[in-house]
C-alpha atoms as a PDB file:
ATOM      1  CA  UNK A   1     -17.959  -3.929  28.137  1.00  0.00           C
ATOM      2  CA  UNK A   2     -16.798  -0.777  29.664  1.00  0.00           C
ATOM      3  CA  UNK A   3     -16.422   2.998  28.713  1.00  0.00           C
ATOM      4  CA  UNK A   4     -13.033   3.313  27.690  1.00  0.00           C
ATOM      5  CA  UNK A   5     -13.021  -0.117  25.942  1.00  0.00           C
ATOM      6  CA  UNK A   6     -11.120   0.003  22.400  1.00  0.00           C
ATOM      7  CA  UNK A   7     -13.502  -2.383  20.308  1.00  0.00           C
ATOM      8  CA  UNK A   8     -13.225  -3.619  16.129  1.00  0.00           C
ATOM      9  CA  UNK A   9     -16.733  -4.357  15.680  1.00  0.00           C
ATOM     10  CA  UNK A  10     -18.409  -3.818  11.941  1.00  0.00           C
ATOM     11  CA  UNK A  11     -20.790  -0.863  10.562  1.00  0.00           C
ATOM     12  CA  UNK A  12     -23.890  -2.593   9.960  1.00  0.00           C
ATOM     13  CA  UNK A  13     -25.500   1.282   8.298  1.00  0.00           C
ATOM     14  CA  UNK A  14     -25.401   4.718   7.630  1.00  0.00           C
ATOM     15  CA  UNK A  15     -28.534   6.794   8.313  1.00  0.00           C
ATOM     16  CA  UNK A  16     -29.373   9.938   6.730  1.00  0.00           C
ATOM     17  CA  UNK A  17     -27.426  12.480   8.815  1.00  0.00           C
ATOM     18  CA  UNK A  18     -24.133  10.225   8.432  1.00  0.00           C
ATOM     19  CA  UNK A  19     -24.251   8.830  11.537  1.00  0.00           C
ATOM     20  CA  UNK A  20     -22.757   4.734  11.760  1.00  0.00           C
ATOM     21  CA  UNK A  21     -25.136   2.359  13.394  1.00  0.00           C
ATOM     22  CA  UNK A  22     -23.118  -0.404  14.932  1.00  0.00           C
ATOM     23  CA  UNK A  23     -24.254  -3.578  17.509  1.00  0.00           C
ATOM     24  CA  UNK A  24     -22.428  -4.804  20.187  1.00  0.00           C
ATOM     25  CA  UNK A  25     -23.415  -7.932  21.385  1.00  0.00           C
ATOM     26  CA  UNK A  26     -26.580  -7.302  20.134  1.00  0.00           C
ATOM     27  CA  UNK A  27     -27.279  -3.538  21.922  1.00  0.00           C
ATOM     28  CA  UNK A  28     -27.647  -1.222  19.370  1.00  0.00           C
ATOM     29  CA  UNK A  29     -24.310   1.791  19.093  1.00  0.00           C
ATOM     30  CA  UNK A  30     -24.235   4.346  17.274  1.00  0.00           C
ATOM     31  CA  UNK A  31     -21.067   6.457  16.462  1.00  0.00           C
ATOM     32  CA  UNK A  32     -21.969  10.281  15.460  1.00  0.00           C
ATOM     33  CA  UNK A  33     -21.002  11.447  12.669  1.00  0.00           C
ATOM     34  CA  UNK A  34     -18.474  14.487  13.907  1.00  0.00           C
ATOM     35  CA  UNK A  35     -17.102  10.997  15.664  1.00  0.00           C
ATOM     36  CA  UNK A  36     -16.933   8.600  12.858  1.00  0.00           C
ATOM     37  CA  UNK A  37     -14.194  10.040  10.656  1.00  0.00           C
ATOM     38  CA  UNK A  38     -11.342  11.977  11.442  1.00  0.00           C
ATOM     39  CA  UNK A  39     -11.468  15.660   9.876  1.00  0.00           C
ATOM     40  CA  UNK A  40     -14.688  15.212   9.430  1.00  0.00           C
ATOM     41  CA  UNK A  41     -16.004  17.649  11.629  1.00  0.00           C
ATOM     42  CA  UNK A  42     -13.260  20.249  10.840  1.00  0.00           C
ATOM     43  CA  UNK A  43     -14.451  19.779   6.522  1.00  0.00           C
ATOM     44  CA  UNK A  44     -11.116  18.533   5.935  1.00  0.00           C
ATOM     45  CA  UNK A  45     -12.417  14.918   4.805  1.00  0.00           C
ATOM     46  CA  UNK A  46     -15.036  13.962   2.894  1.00  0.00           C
ATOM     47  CA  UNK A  47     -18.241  12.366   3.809  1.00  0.00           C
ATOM     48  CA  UNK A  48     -17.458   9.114   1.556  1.00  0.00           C
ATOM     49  CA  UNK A  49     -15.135   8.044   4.820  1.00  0.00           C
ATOM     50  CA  UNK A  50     -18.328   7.733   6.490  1.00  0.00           C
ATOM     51  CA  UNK A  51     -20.354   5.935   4.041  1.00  0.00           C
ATOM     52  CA  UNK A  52     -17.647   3.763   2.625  1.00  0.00           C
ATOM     53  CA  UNK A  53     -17.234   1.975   6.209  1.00  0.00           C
ATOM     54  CA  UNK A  54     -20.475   0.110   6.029  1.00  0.00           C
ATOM     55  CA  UNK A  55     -19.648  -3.613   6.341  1.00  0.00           C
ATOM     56  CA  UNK A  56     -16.501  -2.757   7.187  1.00  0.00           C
ATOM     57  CA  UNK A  57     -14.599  -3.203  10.073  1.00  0.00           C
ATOM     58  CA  UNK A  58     -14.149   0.418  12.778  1.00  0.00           C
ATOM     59  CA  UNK A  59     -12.050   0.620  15.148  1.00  0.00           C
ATOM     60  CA  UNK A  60     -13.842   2.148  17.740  1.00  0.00           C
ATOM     61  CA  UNK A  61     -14.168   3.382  21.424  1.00  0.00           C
ATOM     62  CA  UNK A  62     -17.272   3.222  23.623  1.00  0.00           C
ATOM     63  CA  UNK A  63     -17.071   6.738  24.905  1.00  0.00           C
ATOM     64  CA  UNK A  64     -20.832   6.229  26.741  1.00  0.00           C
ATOM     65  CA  UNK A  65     -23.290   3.792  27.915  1.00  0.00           C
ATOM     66  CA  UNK A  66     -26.653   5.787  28.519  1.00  0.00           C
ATOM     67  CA  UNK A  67     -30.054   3.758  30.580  1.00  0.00           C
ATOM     68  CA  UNK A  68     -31.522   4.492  27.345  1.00  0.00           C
ATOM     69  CA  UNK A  69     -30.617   4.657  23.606  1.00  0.00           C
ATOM     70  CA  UNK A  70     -27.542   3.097  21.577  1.00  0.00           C
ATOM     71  CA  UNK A  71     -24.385   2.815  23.519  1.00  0.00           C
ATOM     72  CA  UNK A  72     -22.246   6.282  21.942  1.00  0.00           C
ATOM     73  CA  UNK A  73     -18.508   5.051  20.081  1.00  0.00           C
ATOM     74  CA  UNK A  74     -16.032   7.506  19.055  1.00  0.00           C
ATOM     75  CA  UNK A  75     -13.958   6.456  15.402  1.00  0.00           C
ATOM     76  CA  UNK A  76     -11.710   9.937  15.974  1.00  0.00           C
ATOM     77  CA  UNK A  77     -10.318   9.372  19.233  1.00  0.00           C
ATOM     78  CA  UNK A  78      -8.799   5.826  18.725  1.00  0.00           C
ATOM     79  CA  UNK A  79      -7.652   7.430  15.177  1.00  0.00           C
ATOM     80  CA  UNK A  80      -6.103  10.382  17.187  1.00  0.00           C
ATOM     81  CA  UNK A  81      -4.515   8.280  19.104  1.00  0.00           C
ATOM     82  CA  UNK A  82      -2.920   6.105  16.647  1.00  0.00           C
ATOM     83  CA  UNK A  83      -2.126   9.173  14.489  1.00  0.00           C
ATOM     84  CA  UNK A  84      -0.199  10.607  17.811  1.00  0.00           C
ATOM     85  CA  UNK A  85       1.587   7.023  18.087  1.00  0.00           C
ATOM     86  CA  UNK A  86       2.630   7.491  14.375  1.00  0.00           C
ATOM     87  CA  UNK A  87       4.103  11.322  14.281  1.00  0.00           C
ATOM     88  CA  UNK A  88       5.355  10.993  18.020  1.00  0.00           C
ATOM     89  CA  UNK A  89       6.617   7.731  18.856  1.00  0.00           C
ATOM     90  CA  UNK A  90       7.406   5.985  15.518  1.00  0.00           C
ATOM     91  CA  UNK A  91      10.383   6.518  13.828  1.00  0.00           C
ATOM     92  CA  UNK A  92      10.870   6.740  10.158  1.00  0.00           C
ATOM     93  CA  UNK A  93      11.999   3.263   8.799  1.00  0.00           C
ATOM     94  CA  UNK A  94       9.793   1.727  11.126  1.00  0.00           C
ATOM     95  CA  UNK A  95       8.236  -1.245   9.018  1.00  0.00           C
ATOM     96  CA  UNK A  96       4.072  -1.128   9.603  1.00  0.00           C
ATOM     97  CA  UNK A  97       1.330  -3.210   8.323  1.00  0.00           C
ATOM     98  CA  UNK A  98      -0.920  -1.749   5.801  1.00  0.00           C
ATOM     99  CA  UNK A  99      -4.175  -2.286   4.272  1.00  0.00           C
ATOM    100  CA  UNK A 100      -4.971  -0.265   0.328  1.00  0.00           C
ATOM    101  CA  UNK A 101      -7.777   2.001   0.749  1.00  0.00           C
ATOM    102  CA  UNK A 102      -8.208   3.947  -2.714  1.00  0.00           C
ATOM    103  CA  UNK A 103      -5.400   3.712  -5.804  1.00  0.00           C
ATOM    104  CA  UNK A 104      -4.469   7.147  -7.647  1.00  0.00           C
ATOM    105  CA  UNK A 105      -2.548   8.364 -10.667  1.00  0.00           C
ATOM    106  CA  UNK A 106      -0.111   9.623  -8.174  1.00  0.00           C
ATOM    107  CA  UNK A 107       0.110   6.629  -5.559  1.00  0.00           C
ATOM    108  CA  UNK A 108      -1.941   4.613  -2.966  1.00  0.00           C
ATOM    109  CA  UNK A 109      -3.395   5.845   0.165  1.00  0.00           C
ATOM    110  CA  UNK A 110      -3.057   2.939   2.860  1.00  0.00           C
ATOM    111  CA  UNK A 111      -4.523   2.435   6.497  1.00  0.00           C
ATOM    112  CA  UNK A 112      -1.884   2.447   8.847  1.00  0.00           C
ATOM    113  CA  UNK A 113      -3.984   1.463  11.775  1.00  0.00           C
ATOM    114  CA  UNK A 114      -7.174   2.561  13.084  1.00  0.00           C
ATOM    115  CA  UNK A 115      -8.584   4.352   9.969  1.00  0.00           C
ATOM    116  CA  UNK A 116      -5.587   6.544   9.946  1.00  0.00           C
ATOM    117  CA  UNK A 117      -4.766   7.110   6.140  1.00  0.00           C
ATOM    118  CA  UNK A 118      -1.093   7.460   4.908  1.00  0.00           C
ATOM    119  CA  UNK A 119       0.540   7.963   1.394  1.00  0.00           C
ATOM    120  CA  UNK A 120       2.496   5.603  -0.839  1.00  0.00           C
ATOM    121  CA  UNK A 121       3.759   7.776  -3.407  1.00  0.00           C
ATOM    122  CA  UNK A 122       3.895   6.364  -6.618  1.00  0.00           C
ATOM    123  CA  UNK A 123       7.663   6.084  -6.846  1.00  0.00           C
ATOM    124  CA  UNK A 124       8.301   4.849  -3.598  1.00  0.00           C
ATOM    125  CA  UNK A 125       5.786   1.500  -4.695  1.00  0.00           C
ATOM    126  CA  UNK A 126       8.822  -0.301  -6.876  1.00  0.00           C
ATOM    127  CA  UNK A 127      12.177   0.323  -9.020  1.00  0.00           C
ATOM    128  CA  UNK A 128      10.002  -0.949 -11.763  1.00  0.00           C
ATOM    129  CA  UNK A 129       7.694   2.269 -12.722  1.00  0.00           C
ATOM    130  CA  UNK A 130       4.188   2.153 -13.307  1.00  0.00           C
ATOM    131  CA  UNK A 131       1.841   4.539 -13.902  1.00  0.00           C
ATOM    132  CA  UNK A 132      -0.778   4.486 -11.759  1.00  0.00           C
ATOM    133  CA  UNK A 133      -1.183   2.719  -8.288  1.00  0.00           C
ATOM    134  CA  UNK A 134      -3.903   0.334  -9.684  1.00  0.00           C
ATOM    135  CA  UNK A 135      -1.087  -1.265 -11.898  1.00  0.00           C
ATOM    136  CA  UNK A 136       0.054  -2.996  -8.767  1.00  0.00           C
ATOM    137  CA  UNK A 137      -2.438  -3.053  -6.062  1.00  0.00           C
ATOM    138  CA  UNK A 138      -6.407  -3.432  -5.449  1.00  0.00           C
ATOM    139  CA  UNK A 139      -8.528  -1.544  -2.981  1.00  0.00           C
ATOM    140  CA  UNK A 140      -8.326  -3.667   0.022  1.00  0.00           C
ATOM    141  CA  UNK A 141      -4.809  -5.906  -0.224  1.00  0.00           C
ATOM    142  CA  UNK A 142      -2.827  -6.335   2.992  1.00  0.00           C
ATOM    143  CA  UNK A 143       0.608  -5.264   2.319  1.00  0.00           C
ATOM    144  CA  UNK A 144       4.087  -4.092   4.601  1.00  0.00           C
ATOM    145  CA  UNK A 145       5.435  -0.461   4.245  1.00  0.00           C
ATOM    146  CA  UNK A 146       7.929   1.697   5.944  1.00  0.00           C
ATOM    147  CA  UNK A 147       7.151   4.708   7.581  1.00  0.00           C
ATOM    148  CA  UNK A 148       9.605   7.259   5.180  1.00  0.00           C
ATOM    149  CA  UNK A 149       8.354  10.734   6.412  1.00  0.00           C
ATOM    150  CA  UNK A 150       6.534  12.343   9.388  1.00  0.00           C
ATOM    151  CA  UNK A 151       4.718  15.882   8.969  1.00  0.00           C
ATOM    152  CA  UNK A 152       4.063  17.240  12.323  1.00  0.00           C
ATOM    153  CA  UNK A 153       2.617  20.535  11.164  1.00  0.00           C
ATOM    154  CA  UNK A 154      -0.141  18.767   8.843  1.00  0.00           C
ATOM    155  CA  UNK A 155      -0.192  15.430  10.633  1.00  0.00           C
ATOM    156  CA  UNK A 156       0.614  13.625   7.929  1.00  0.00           C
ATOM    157  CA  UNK A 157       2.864  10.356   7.584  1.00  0.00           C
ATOM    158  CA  UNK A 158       4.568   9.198   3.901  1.00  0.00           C
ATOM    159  CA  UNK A 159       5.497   5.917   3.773  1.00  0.00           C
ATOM    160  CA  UNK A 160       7.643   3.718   1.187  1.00  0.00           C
ATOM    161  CA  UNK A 161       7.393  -0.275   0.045  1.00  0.00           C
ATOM    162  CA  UNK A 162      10.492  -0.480  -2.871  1.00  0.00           C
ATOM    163  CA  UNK A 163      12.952  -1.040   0.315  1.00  0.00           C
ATOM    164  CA  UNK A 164      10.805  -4.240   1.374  1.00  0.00           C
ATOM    165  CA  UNK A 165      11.153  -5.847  -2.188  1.00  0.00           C
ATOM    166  CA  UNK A 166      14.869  -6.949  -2.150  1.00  0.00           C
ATOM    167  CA  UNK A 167      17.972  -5.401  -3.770  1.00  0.00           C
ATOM    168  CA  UNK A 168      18.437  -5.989  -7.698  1.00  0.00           C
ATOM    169  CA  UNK A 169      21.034  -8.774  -6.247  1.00  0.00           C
ATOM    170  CA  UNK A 170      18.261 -10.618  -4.559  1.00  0.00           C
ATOM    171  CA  UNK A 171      16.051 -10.445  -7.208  1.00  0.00           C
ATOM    172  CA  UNK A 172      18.232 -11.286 -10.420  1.00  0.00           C
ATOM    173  CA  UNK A 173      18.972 -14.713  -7.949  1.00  0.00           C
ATOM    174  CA  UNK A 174      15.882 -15.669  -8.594  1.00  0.00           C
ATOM    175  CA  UNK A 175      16.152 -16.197 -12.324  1.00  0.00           C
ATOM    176  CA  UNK A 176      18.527 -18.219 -14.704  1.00  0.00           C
ATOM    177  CA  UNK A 177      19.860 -17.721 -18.404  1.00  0.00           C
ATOM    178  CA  UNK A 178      17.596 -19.711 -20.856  1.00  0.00           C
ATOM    179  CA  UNK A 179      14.318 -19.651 -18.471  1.00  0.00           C
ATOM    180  CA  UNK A 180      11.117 -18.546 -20.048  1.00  0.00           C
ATOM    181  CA  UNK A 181       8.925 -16.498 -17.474  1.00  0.00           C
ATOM    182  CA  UNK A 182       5.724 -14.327 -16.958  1.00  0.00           C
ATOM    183  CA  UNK A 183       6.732 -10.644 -17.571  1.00  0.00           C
ATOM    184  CA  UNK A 184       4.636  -7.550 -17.686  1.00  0.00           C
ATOM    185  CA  UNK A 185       4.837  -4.706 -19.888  1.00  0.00           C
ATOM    186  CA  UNK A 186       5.976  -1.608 -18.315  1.00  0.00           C
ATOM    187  CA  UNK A 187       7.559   0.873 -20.526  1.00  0.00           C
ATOM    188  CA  UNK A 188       7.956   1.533 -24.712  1.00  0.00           C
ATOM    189  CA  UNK A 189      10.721   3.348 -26.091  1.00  0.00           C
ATOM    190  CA  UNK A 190      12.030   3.085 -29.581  1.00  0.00           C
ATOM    191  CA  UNK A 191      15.508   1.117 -28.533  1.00  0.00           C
ATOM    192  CA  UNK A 192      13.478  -1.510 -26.379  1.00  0.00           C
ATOM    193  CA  UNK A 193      10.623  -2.527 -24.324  1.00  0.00           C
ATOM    194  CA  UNK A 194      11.464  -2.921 -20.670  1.00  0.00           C
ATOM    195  CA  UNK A 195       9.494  -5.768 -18.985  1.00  0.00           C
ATOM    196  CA  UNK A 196       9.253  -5.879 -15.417  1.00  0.00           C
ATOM    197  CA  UNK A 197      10.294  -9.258 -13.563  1.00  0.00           C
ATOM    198  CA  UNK A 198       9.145  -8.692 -10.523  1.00  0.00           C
ATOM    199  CA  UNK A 199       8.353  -5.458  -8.526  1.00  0.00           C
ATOM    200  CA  UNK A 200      12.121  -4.616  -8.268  1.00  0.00           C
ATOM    201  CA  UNK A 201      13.199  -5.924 -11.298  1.00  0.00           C
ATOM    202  CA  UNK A 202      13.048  -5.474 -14.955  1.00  0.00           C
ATOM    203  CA  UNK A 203      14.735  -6.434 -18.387  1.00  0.00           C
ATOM    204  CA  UNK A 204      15.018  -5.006 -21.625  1.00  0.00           C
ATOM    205  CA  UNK A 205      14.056  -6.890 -24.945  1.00  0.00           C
ATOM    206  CA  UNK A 206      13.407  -5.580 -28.375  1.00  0.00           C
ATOM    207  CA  UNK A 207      11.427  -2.933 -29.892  1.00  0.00           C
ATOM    208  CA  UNK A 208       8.048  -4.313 -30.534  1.00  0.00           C
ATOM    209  CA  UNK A 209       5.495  -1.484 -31.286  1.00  0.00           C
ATOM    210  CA  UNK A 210       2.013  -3.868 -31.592  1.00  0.00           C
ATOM    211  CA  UNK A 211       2.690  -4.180 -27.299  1.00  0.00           C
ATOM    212  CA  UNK A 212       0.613  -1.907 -24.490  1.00  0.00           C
ATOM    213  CA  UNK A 213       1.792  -0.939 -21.176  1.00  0.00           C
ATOM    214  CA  UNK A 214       0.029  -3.024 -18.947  1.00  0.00           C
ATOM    215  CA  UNK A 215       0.395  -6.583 -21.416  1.00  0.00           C
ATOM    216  CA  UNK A 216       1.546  -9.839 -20.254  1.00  0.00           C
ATOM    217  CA  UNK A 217       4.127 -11.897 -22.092  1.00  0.00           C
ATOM    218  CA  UNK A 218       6.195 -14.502 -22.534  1.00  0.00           C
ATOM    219  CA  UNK A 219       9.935 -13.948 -22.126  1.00  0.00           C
ATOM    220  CA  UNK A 220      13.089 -15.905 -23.045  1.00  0.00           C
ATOM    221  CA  UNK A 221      16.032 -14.690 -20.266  1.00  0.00           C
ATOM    222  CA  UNK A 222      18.895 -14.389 -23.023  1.00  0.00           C
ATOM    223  CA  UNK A 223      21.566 -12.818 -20.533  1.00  0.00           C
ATOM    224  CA  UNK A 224      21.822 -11.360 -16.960  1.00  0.00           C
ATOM    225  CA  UNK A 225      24.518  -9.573 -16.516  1.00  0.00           C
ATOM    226  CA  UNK A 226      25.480  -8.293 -12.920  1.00  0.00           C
ATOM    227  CA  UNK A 227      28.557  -6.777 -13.355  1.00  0.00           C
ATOM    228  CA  UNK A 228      25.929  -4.222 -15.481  1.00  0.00           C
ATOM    229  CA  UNK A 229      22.971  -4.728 -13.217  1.00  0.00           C
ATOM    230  CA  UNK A 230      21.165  -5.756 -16.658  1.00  0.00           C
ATOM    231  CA  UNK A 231      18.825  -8.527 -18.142  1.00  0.00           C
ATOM    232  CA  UNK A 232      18.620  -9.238 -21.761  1.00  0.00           C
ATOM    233  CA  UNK A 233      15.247 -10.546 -22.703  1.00  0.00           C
ATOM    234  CA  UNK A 234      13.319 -11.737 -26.083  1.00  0.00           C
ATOM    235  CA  UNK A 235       9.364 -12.019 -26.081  1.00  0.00           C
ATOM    236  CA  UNK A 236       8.162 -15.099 -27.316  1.00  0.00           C
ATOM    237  CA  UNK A 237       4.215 -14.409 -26.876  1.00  0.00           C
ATOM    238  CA  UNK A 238       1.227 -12.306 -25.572  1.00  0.00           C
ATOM    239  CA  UNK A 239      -0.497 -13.637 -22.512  1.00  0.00           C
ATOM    240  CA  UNK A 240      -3.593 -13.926 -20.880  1.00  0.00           C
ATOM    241  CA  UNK A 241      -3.100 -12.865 -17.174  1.00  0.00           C
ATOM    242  CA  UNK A 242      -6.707 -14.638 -16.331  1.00  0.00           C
ATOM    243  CA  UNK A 243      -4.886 -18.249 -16.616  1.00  0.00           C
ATOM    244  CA  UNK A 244      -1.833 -16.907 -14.288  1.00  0.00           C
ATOM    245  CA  UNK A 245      -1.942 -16.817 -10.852  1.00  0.00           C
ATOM    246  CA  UNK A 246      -1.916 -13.570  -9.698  1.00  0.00           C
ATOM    247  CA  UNK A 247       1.524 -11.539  -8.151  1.00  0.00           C
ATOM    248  CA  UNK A 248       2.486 -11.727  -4.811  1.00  0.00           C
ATOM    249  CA  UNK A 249       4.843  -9.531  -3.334  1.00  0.00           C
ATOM    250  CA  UNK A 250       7.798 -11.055  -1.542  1.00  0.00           C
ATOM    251  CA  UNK A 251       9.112  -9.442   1.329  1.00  0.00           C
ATOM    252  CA  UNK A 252      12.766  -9.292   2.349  1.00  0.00           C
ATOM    253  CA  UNK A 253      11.535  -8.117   6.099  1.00  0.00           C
ATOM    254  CA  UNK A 254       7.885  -7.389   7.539  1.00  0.00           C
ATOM    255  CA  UNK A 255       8.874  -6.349  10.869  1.00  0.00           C
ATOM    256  CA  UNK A 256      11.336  -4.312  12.930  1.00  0.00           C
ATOM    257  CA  UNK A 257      13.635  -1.242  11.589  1.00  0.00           C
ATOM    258  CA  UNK A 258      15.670  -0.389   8.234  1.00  0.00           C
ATOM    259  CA  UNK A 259      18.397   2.586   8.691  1.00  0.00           C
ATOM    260  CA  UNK A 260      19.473   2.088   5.115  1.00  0.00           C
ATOM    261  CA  UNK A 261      18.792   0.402   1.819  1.00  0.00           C
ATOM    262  CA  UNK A 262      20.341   0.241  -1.397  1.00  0.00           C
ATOM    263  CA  UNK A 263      19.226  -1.272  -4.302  1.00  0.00           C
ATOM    264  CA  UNK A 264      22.414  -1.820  -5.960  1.00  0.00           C
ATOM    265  CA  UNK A 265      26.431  -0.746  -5.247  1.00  0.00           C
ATOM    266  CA  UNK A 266      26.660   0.487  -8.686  1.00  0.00           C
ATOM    267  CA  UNK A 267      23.241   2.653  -8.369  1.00  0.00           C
ATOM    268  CA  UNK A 268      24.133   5.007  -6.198  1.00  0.00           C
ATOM    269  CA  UNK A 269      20.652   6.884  -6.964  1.00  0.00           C
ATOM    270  CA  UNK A 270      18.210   3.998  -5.786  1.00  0.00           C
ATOM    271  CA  UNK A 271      19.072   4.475  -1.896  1.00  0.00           C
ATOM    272  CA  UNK A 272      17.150   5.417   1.170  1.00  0.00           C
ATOM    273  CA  UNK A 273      18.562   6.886   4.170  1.00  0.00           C
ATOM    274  CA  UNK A 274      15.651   7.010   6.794  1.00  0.00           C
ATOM    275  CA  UNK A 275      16.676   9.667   9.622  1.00  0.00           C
ATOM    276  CA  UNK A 276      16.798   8.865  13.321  1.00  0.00           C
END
């Protein structure tokens, strides 16, 4: 153990003056709170990312290791770091691992490594919409994203998931005429309910207006149709989603580069150019 050292260790408390309390090998650390949280000290961030790290893992550097006292960590300057990794050296469609840290009515905020917070807008989650970032992810759930947009000015990064969820191609081959599967409600309109598949992926059946957003049901695959990019669907029954297993997202890459995605020849709006 060294100054300089990069360490993941856990916040064991918070005191009163939002400082984190930390061991290391059993030696008490401490990181202050100007140090725990970056934009902290600048007002820019609230104090809840202090408090909400306790029992959580921090990334953390030991910045000093006094005779006396708690050895002193520093939160900001691995995040500055990895935040200067992310505008600087990264390149947009760069795929990155992720970890949920709070769900909004206008998308997810993720960890993109070391604390450092980045936005999944709400219509860069899936083709199939939902309304609120909850509808498809908890506080906490590992995931893959691409890195979509880098704001130097703000130091800010955007990133997008819909490009790692396959192509309506790859997703209709996962489904035959006459099988009954699992589907979600995800839109009402008077011609139809639409009922979403999987992430990337949804059918239409009849109007039915007794069904929420949000329900899950039975359905009965009548038709798909690729020459129209369509499914034809028929609800047989409401389900309980506590007897189902619950969705996992399947990847079509989790590492490496995309330059270009499109989810479908014939949809020449659902396409993502990512810059050099």
């Amino acid at each position: 153990m060294e100054q300089g050292a990069v360490l993941t260790v856990p916040a064991l408390w918070c005191d009163e003056d939002h400082n984190l309390h930390l061991s290391l090998g059993g030696l008490p650390a401490v990181i202050p709170r100007e140090q725990a949280a970056l934009g902290i000290a600048e007002g820019t961030v609230r104090e809840i990312a202090i408090l909400s790290r306790v029992g959580k893992a921090v990334c953390c550097r030991i910045e000093a290791i006094p005779d006396h006292g708690p050895i002193v960590l520093s939160r900001t300057a691995v995040q500055r770091d990895a935040l200067h990794h992310l505008l600087y050296e990264r390149k947009p469609g760069d795929i990155l691992p992720a970890v949920v840290t709070n769900t909004t009515a206008f998308g997810v905020f993720c960890d993109v490594g070391c604390g450092v917070p980045a936005l999944l807008p709400l219509e860069n989650i899936s083709v199939s919409r939902i309304s609120h970032g909850s509808d498809r992810f908890d506080v906490g759930q590992e995931l893959y994203v691409v890195l979509q947009r880098q704001d130097l000015d703000a130091g800010r990064v955007t990133v997008t998931l819909k490009e790692l969820l396959g192509t309506w191609e790859e997703n209709a081959a996962r489904f035959q005429t006459g099988q009954t599967v699992p589907a979600i409600v995800r839109s009402i309109q008077p011609y139809g309910v639409f009922l979403e598949l999987t992430p990337n992926l949804s059918g239409l059946a009849e109007a039915d207006d007794t069904l929420h957003p949000g329900q899950v049901v039975s359905a009965y695959i009548k038709a798909i149709l690729p020459d129209r990019q369509k499914i034809k669907l028929s609800i047989l029954d409401t389900l309980d989603p506590a007897l189902l297993p619950p969705p996992v997202l399947r990847y079509t890459q989790t590492e490496g580069h995309l330059e270009y995605w499109e989810y479908s020849p014939s949809n020449a709006r659902l396409q993502t150019v990512f810059p050099r």
